[in-house]
C-alpha atoms as a PDB file:
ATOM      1  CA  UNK A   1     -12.379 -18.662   4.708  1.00  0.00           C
ATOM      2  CA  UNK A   2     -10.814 -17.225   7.911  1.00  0.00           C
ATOM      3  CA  UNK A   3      -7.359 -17.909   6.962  1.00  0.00           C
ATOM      4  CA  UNK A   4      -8.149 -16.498   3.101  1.00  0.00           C
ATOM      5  CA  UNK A   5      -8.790 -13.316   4.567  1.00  0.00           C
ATOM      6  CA  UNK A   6      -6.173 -13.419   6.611  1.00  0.00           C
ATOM      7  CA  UNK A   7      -3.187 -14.025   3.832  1.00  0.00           C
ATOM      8  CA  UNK A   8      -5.020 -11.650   2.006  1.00  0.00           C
ATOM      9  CA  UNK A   9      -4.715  -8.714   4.876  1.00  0.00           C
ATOM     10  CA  UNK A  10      -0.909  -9.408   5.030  1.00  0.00           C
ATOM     11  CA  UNK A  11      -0.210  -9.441   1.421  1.00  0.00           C
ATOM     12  CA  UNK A  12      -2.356  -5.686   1.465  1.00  0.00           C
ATOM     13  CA  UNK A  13      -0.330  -4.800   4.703  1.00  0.00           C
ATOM     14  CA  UNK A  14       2.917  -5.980   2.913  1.00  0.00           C
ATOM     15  CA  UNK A  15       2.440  -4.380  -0.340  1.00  0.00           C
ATOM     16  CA  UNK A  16       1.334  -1.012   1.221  1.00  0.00           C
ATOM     17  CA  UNK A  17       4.813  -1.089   3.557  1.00  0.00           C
ATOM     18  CA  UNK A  18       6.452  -1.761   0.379  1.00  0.00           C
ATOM     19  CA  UNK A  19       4.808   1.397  -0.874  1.00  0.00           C
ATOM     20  CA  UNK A  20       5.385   3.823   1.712  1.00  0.00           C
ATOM     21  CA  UNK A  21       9.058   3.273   2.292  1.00  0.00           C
ATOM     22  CA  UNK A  22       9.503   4.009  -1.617  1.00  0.00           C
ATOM     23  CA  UNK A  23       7.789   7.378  -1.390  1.00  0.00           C
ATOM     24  CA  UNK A  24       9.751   8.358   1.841  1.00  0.00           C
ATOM     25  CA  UNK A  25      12.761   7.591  -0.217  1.00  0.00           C
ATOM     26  CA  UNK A  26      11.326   8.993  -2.950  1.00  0.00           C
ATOM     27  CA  UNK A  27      10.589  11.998  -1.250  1.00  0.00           C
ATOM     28  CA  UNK A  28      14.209  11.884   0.374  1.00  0.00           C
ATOM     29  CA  UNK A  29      15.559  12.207  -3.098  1.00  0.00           C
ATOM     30  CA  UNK A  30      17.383   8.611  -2.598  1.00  0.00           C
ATOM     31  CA  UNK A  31      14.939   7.287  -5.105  1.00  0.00           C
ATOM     32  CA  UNK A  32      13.699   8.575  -8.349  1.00  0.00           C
ATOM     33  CA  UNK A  33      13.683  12.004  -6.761  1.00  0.00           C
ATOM     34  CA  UNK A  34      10.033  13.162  -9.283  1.00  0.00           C
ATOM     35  CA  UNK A  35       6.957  14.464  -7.765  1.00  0.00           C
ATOM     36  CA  UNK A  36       5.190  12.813  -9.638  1.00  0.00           C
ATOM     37  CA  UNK A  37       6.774   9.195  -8.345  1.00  0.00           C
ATOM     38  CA  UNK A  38       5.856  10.395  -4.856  1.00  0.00           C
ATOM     39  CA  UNK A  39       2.225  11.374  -5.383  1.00  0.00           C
ATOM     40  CA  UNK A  40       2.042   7.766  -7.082  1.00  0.00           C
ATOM     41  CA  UNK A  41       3.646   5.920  -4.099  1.00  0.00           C
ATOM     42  CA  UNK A  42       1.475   7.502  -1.527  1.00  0.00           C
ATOM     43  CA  UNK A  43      -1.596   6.745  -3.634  1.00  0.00           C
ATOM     44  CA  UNK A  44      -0.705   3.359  -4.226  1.00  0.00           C
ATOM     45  CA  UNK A  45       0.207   2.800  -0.519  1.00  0.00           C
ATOM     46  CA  UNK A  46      -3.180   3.841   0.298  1.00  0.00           C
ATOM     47  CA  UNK A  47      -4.840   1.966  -2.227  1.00  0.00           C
ATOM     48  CA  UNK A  48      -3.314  -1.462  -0.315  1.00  0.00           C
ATOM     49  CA  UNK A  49      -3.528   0.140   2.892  1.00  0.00           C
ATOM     50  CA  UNK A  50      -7.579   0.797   2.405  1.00  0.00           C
ATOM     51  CA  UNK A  51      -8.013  -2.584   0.826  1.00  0.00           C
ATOM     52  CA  UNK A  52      -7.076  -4.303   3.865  1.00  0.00           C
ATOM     53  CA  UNK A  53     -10.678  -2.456   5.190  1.00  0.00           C
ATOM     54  CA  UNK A  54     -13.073  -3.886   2.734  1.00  0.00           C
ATOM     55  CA  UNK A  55     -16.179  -6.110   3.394  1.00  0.00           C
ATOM     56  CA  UNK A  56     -15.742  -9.482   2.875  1.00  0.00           C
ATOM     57  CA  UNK A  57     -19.271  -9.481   1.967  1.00  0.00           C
ATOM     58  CA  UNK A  58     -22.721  -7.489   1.284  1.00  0.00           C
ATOM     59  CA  UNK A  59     -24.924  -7.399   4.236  1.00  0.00           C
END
């Protein structure tokens, strides 16, 4: 169970990484240089980053 939750936190941590550096390019103008690609990045990195923060279960 431990190690689920685990894999699962790095995959979240991973995937919001992945996120952020493509709105800081984004937002660089190195990378589909749209406001609207930015504002989707960010939200997306903190939709992984946030997920990582979740209860595993109800108390």
């Amino acid at each position: 169970m431990y190690q689920n939750r685990l894999l699962e936190i790095l995959i979240y941590l991973v995937l919001s990484l992945i996120f952020l550096v493509l709105g800081i390019l984004s937002m660089l103008g190195l990378l589909l240089a749209n406001v609207n690609y930015q504002v989707l990045f960010f939200i997306l990195t903190a939709f992984f980053f946030f997920a990582m923060f979740r209860p595993t279960r109800l108390l």
